[in-house]
PDB file of N, CA and C in Angstrom:
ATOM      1  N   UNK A   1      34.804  38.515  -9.824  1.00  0.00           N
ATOM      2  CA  UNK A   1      34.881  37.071  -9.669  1.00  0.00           C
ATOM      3  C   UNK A   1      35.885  36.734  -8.570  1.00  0.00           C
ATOM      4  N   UNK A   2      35.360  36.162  -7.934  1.00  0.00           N
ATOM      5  CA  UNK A   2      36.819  35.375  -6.797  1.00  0.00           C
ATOM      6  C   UNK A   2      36.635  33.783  -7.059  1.00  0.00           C
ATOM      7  N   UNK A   3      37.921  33.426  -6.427  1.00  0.00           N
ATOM      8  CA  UNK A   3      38.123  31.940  -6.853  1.00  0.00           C
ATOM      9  C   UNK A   3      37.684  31.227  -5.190  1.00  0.00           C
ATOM     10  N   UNK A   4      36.516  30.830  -5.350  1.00  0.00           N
ATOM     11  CA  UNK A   4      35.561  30.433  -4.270  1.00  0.00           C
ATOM     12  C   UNK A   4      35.443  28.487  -4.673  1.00  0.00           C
ATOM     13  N   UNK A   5      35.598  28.137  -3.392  1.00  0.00           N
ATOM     14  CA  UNK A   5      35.907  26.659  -3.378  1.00  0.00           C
ATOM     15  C   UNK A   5      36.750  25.930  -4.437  1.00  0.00           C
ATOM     16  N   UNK A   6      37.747  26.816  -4.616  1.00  0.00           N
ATOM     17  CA  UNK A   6      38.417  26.352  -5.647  1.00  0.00           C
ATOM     18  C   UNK A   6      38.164  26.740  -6.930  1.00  0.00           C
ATOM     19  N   UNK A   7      37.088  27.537  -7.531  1.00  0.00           N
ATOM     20  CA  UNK A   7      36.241  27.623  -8.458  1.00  0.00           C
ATOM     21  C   UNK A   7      35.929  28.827  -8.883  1.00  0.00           C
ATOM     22  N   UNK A   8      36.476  29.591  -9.925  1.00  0.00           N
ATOM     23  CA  UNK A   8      36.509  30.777 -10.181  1.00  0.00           C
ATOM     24  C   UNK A   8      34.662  31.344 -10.215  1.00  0.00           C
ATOM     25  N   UNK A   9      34.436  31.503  -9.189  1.00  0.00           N
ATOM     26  CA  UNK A   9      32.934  31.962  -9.654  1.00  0.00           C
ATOM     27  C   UNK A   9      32.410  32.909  -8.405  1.00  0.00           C
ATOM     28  N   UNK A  10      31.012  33.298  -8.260  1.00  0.00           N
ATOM     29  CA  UNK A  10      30.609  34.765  -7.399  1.00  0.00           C
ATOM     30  C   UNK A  10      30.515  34.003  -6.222  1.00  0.00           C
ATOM     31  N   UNK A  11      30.698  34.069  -4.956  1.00  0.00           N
ATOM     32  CA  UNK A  11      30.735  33.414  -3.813  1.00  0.00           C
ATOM     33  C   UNK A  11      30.081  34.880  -2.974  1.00  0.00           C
ATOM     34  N   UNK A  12      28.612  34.385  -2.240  1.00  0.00           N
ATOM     35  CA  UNK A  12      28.260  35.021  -1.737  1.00  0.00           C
ATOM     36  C   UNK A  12      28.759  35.121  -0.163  1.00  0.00           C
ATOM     37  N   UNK A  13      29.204  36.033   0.506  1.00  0.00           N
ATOM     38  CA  UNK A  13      30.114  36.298   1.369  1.00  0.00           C
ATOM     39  C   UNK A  13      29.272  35.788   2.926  1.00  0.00           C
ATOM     40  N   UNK A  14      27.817  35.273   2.875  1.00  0.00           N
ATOM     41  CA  UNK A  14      27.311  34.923   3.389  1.00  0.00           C
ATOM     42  C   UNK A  14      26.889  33.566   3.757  1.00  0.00           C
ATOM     43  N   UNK A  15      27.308  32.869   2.667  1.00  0.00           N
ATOM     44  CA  UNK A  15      27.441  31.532   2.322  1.00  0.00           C
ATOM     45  C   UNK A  15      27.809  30.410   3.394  1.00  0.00           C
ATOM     46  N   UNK A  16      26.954  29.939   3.883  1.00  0.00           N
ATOM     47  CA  UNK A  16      27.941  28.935   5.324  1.00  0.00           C
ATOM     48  C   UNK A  16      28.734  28.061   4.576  1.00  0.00           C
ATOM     49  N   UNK A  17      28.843  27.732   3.386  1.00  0.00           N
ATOM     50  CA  UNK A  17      29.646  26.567   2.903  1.00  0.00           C
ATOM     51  C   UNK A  17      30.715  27.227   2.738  1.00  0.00           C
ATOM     52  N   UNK A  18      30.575  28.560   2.323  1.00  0.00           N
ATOM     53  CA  UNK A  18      31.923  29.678   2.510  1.00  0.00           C
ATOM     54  C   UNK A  18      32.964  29.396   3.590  1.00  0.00           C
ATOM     55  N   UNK A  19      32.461  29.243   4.652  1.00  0.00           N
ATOM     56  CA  UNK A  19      33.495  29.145   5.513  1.00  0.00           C
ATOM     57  C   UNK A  19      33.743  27.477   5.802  1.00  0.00           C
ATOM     58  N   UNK A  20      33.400  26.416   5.867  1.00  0.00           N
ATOM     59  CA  UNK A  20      33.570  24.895   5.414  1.00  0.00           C
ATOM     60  C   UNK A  20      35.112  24.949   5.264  1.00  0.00           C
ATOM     61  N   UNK A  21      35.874  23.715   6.063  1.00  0.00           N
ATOM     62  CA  UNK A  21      36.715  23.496   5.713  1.00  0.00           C
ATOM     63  C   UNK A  21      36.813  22.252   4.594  1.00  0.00           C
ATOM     64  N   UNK A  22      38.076  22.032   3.959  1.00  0.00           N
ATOM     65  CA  UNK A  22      38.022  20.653   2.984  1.00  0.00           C
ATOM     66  C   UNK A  22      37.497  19.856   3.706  1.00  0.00           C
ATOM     67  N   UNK A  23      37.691  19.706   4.784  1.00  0.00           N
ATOM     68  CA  UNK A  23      37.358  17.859   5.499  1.00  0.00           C
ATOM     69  C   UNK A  23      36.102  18.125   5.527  1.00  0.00           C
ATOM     70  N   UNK A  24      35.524  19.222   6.262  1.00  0.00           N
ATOM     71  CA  UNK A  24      34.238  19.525   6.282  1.00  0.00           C
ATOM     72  C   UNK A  24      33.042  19.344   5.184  1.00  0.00           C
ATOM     73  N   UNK A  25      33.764  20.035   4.122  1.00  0.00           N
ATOM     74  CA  UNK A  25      33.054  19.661   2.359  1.00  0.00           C
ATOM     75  C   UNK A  25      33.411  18.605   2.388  1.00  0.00           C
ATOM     76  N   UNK A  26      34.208  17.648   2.229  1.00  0.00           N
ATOM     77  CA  UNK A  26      34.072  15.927   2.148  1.00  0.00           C
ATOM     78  C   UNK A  26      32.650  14.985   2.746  1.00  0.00           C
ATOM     79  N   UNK A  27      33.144  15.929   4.394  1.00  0.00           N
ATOM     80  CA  UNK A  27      31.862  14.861   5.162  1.00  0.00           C
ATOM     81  C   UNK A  27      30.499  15.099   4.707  1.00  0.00           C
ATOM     82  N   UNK A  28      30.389  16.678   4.278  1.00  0.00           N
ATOM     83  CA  UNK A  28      29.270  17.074   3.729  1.00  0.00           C
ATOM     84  C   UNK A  28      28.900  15.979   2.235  1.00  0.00           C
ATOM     85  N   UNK A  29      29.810  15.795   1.584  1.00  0.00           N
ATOM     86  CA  UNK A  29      29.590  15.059   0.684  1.00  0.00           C
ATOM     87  C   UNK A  29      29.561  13.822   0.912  1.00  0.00           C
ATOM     88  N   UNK A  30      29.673  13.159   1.943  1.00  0.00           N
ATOM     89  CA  UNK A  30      29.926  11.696   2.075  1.00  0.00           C
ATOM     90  C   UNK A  30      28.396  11.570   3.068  1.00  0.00           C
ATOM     91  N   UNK A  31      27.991  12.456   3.463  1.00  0.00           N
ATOM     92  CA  UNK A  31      26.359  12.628   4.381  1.00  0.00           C
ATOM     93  C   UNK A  31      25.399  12.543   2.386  1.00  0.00           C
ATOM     94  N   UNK A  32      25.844  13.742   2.029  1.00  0.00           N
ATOM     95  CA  UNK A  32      25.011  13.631   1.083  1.00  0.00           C
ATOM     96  C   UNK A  32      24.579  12.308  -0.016  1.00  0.00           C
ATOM     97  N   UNK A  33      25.805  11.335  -0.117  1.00  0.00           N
ATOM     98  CA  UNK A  33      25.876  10.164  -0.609  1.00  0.00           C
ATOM     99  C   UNK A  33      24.976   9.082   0.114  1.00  0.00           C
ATOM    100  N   UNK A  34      25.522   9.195   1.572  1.00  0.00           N
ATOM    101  CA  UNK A  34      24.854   8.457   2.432  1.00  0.00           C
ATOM    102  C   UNK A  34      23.104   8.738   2.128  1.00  0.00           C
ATOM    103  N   UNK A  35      23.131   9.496   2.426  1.00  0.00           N
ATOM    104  CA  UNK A  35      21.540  10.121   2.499  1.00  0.00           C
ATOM    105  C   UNK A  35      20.583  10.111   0.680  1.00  0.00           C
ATOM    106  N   UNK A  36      21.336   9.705   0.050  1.00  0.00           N
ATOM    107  CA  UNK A  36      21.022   9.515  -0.799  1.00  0.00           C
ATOM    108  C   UNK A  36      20.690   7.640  -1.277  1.00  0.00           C
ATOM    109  N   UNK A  37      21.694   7.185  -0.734  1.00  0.00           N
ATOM    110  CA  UNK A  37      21.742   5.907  -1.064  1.00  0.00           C
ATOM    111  C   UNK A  37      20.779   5.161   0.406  1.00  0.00           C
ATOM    112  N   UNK A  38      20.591   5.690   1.075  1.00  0.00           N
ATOM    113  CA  UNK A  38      19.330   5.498   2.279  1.00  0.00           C
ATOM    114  C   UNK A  38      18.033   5.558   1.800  1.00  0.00           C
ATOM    115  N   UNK A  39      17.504   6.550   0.577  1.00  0.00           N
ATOM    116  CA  UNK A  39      16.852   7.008   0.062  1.00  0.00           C
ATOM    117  C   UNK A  39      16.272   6.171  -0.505  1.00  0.00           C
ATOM    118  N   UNK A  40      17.178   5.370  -1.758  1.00  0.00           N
ATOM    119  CA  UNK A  40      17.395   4.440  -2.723  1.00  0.00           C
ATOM    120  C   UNK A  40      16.701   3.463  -2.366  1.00  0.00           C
ATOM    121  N   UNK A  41      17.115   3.086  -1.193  1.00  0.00           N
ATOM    122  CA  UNK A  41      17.041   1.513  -0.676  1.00  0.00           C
ATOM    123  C   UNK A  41      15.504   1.862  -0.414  1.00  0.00           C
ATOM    124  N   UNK A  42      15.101   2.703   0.606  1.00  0.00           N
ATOM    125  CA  UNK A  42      13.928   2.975   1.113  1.00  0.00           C
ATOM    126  C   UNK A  42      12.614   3.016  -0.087  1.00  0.00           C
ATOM    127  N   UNK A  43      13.208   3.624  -1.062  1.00  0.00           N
ATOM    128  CA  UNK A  43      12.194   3.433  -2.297  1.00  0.00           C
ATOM    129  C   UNK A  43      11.919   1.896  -2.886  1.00  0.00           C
ATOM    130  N   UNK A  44      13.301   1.564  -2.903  1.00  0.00           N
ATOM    131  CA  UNK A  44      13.500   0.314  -3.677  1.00  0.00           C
ATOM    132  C   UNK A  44      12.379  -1.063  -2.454  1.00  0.00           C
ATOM    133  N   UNK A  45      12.700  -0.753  -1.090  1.00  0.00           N
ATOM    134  CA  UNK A  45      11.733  -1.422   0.061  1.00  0.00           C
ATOM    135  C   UNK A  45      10.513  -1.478   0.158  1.00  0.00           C
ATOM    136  N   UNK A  46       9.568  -0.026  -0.740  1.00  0.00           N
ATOM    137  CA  UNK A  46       8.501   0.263  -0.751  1.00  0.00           C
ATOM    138  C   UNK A  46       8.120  -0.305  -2.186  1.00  0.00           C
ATOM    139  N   UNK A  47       8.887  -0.148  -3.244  1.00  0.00           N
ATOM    140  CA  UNK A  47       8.270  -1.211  -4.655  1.00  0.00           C
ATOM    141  C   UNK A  47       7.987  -2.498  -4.586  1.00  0.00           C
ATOM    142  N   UNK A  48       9.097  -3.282  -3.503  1.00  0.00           N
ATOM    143  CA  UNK A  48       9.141  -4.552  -3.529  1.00  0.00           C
ATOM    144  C   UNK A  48       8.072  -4.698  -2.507  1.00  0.00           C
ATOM    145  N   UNK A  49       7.623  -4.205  -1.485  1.00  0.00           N
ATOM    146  CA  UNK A  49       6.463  -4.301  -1.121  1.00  0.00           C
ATOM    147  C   UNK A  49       5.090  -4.159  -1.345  1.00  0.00           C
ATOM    148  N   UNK A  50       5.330  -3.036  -2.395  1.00  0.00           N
ATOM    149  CA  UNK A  50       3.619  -3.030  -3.001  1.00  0.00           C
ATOM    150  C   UNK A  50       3.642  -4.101  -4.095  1.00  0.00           C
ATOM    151  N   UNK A  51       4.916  -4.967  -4.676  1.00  0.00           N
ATOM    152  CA  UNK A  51       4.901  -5.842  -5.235  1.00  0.00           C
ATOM    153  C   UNK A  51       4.279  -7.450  -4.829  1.00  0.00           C
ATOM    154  N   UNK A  52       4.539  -7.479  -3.678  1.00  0.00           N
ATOM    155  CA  UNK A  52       4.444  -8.603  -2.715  1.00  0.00           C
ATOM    156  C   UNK A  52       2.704  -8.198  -2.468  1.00  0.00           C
ATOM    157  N   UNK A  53       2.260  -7.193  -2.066  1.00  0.00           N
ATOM    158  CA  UNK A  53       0.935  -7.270  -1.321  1.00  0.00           C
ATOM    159  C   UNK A  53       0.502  -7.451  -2.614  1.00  0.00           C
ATOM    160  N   UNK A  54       0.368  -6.769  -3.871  1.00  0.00           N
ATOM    161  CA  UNK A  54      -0.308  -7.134  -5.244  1.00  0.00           C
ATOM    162  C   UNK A  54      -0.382  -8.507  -5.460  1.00  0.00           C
ATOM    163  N   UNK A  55       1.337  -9.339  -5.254  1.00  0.00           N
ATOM    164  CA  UNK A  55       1.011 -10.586  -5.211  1.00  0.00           C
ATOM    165  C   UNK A  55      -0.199 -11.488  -5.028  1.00  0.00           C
ATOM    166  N   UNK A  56      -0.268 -10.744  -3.480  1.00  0.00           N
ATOM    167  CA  UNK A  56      -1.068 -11.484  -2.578  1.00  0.00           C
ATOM    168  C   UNK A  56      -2.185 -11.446  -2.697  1.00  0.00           C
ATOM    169  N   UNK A  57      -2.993 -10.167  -3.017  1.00  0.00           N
ATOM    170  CA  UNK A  57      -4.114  -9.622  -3.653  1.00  0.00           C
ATOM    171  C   UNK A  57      -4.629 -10.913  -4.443  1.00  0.00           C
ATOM    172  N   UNK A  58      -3.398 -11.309  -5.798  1.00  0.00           N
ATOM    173  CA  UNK A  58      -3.740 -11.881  -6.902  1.00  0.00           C
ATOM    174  C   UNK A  58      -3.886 -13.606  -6.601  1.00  0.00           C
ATOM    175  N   UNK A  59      -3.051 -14.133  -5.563  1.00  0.00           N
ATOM    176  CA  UNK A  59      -3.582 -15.275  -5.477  1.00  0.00           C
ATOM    177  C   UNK A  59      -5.075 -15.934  -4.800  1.00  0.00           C
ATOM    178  N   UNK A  60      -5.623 -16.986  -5.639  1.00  0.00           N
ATOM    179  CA  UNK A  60      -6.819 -17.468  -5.396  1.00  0.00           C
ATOM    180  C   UNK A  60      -6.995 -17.971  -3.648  1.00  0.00           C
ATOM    181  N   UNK A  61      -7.910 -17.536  -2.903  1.00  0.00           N
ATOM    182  CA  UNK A  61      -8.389 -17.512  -1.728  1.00  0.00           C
ATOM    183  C   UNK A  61      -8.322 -19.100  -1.492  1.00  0.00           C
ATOM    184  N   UNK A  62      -8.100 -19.777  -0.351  1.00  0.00           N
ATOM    185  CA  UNK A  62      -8.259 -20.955   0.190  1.00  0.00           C
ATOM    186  C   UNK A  62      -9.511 -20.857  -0.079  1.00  0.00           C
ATOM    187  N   UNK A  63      -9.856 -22.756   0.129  1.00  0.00           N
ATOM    188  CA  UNK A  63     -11.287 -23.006   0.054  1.00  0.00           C
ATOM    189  C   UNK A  63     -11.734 -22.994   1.566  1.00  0.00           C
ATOM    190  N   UNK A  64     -13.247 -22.106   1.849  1.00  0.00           N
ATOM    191  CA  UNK A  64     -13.760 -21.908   2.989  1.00  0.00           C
ATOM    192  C   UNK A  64     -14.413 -23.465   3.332  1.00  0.00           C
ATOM    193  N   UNK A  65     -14.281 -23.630   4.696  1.00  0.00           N
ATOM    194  CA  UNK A  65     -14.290 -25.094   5.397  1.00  0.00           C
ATOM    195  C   UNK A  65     -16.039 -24.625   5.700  1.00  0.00           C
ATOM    196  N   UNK A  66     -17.208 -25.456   5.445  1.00  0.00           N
ATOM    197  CA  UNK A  66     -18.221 -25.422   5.532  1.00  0.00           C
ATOM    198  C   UNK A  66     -18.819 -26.889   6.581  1.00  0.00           C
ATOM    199  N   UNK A  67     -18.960 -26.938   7.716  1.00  0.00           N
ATOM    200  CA  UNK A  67     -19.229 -28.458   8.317  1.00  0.00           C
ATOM    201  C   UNK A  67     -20.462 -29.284   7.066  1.00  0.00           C
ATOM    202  N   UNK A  68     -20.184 -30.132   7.871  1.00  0.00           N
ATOM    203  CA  UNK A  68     -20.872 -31.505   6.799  1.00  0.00           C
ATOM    204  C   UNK A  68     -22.635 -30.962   7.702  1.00  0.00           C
ATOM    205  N   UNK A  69     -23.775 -31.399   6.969  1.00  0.00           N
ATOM    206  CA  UNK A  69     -25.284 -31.189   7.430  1.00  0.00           C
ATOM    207  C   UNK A  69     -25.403 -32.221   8.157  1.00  0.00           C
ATOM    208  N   UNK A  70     -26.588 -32.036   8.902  1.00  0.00           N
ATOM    209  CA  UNK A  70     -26.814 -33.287  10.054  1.00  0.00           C
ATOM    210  C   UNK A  70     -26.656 -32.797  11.452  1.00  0.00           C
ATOM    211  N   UNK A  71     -26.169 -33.977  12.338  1.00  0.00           N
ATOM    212  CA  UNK A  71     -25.825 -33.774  13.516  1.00  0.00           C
ATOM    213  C   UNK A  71     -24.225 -34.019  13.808  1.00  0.00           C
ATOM    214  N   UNK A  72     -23.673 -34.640  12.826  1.00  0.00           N
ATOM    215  CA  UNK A  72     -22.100 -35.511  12.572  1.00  0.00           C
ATOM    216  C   UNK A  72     -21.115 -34.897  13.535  1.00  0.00           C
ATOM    217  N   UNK A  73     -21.253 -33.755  14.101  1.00  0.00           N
ATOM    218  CA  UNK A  73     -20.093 -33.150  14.947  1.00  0.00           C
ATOM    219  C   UNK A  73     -20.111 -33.660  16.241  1.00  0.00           C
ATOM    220  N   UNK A  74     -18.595 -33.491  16.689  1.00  0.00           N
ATOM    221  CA  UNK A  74     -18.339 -33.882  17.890  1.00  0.00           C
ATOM    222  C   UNK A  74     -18.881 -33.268  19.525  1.00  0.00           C
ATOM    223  N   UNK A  75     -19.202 -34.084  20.007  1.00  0.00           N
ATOM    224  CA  UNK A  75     -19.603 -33.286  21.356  1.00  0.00           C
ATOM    225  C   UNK A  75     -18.912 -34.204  22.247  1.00  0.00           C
ATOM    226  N   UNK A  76     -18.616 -32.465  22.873  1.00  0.00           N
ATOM    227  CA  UNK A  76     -17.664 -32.883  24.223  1.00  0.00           C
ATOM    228  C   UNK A  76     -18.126 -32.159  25.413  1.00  0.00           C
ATOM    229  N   UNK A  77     -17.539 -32.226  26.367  1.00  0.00           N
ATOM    230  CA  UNK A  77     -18.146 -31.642  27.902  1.00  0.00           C
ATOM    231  C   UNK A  77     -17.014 -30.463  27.987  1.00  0.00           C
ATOM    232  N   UNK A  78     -17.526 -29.163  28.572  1.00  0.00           N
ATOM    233  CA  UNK A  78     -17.042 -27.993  28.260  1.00  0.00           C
ATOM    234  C   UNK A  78     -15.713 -27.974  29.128  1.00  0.00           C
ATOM    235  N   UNK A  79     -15.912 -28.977  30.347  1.00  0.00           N
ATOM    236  CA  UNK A  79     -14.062 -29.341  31.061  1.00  0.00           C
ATOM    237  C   UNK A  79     -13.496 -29.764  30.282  1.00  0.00           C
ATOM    238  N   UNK A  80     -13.557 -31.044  28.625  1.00  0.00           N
ATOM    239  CA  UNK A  80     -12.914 -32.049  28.327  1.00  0.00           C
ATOM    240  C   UNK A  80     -11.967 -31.139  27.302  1.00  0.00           C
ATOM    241  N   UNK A  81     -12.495 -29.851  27.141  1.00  0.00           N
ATOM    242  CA  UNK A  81     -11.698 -29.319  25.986  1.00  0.00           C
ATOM    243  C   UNK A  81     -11.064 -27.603  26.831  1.00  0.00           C
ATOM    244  N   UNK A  82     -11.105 -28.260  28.294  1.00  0.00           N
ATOM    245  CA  UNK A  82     -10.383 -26.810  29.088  1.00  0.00           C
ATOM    246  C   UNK A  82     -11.425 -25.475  29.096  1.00  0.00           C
ATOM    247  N   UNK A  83     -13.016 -25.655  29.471  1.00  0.00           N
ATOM    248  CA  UNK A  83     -13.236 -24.524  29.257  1.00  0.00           C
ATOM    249  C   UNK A  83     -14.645 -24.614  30.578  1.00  0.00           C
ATOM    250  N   UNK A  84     -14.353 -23.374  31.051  1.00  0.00           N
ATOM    251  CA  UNK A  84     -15.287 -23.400  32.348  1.00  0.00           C
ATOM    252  C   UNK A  84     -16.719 -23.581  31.594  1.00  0.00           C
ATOM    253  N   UNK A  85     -17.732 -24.876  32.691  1.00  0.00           N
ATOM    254  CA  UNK A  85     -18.876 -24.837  31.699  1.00  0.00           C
ATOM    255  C   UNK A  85     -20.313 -23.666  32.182  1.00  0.00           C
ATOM    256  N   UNK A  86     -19.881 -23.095  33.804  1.00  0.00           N
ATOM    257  CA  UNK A  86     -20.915 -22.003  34.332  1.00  0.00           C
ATOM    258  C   UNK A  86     -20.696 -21.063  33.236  1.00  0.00           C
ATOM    259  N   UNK A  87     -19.541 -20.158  32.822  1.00  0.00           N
ATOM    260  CA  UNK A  87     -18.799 -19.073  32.636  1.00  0.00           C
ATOM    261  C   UNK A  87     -19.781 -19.350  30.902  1.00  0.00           C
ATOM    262  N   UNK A  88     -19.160 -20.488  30.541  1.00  0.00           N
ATOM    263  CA  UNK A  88     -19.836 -21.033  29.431  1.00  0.00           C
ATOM    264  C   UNK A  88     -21.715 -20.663  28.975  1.00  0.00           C
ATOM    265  N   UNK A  89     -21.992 -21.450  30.149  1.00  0.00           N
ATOM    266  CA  UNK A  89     -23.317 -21.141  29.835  1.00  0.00           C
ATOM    267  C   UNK A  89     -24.245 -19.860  30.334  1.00  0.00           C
ATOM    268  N   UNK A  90     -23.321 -18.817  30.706  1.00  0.00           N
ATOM    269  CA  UNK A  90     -23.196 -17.215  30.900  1.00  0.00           C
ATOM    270  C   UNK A  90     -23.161 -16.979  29.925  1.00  0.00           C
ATOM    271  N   UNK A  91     -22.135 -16.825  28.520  1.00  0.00           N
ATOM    272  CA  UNK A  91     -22.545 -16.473  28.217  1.00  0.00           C
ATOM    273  C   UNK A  91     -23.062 -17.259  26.740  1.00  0.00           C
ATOM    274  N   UNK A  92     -23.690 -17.979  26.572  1.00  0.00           N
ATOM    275  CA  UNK A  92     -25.118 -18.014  26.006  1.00  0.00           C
ATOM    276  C   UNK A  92     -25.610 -17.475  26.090  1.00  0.00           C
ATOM    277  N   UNK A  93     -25.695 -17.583  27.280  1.00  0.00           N
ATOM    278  CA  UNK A  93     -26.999 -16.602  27.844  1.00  0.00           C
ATOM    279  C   UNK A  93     -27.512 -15.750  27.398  1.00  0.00           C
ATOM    280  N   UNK A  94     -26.242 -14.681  27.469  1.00  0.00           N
ATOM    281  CA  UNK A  94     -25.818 -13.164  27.308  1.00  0.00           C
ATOM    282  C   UNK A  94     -26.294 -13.096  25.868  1.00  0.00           C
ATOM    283  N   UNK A  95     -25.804 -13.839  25.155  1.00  0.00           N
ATOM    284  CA  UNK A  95     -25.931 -14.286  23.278  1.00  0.00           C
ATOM    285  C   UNK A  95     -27.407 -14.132  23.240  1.00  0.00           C
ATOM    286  N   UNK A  96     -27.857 -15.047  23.738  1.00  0.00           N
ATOM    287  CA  UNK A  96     -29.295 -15.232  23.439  1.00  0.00           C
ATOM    288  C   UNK A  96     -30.253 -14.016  23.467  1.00  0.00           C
ATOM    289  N   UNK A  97     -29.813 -13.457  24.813  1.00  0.00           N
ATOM    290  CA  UNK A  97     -30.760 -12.217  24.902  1.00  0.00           C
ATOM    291  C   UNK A  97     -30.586 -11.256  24.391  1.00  0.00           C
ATOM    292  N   UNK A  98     -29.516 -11.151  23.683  1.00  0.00           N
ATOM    293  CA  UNK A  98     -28.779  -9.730  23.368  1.00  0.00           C
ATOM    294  C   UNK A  98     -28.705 -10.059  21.602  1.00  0.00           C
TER     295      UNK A  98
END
């Protein structure tokens, strides 16, 4: 038995923590905390998110906007609402045949 890290027990002579100084085992332990409590959060980020999309899942869908029958809609000229009317009636065109 040797008294290995303080600790009467078998210390394999190969051991990289073997050679570790105290400050060294601290930071090692203060990484391991860190890296643990990074962990935490990261899990805890991923519950509250599959919580939220389930949410979302569960609430009832808006009502889909269906126009009124008839002719009732507005007509405008394809400049009055910013939109080229050649380019426009390209592609129709294109629509139509395709």
């Amino acid at each position: 038995m040797l008294a290995c890290h303080g600790v009467a027990t078998e210390c394999h002579p190969y051991n990289p923590l073997h050679k570790l100084s105290d400050i060294d085992r601290q930071r090692l332990a203060q990484m391991n905390t860190r890296l643990k409590t990074v962990l935490i959060l990261l899990v805890a980020l991923c519950v509250v998110s599959s919580d939220n999309a389930i949410a979302q899942r569960k609430t009832k869908p808006t009502s889909v906007y269906y126009p009124a029958p008839g002719n009732a809609w507005q007509h405008k000229r394809p400049e009055a609402v910013g939109m080229d009317s050649v380019l426009l009636d390209q592609a129709v065109a294109f629509a139509n045949t395709h």
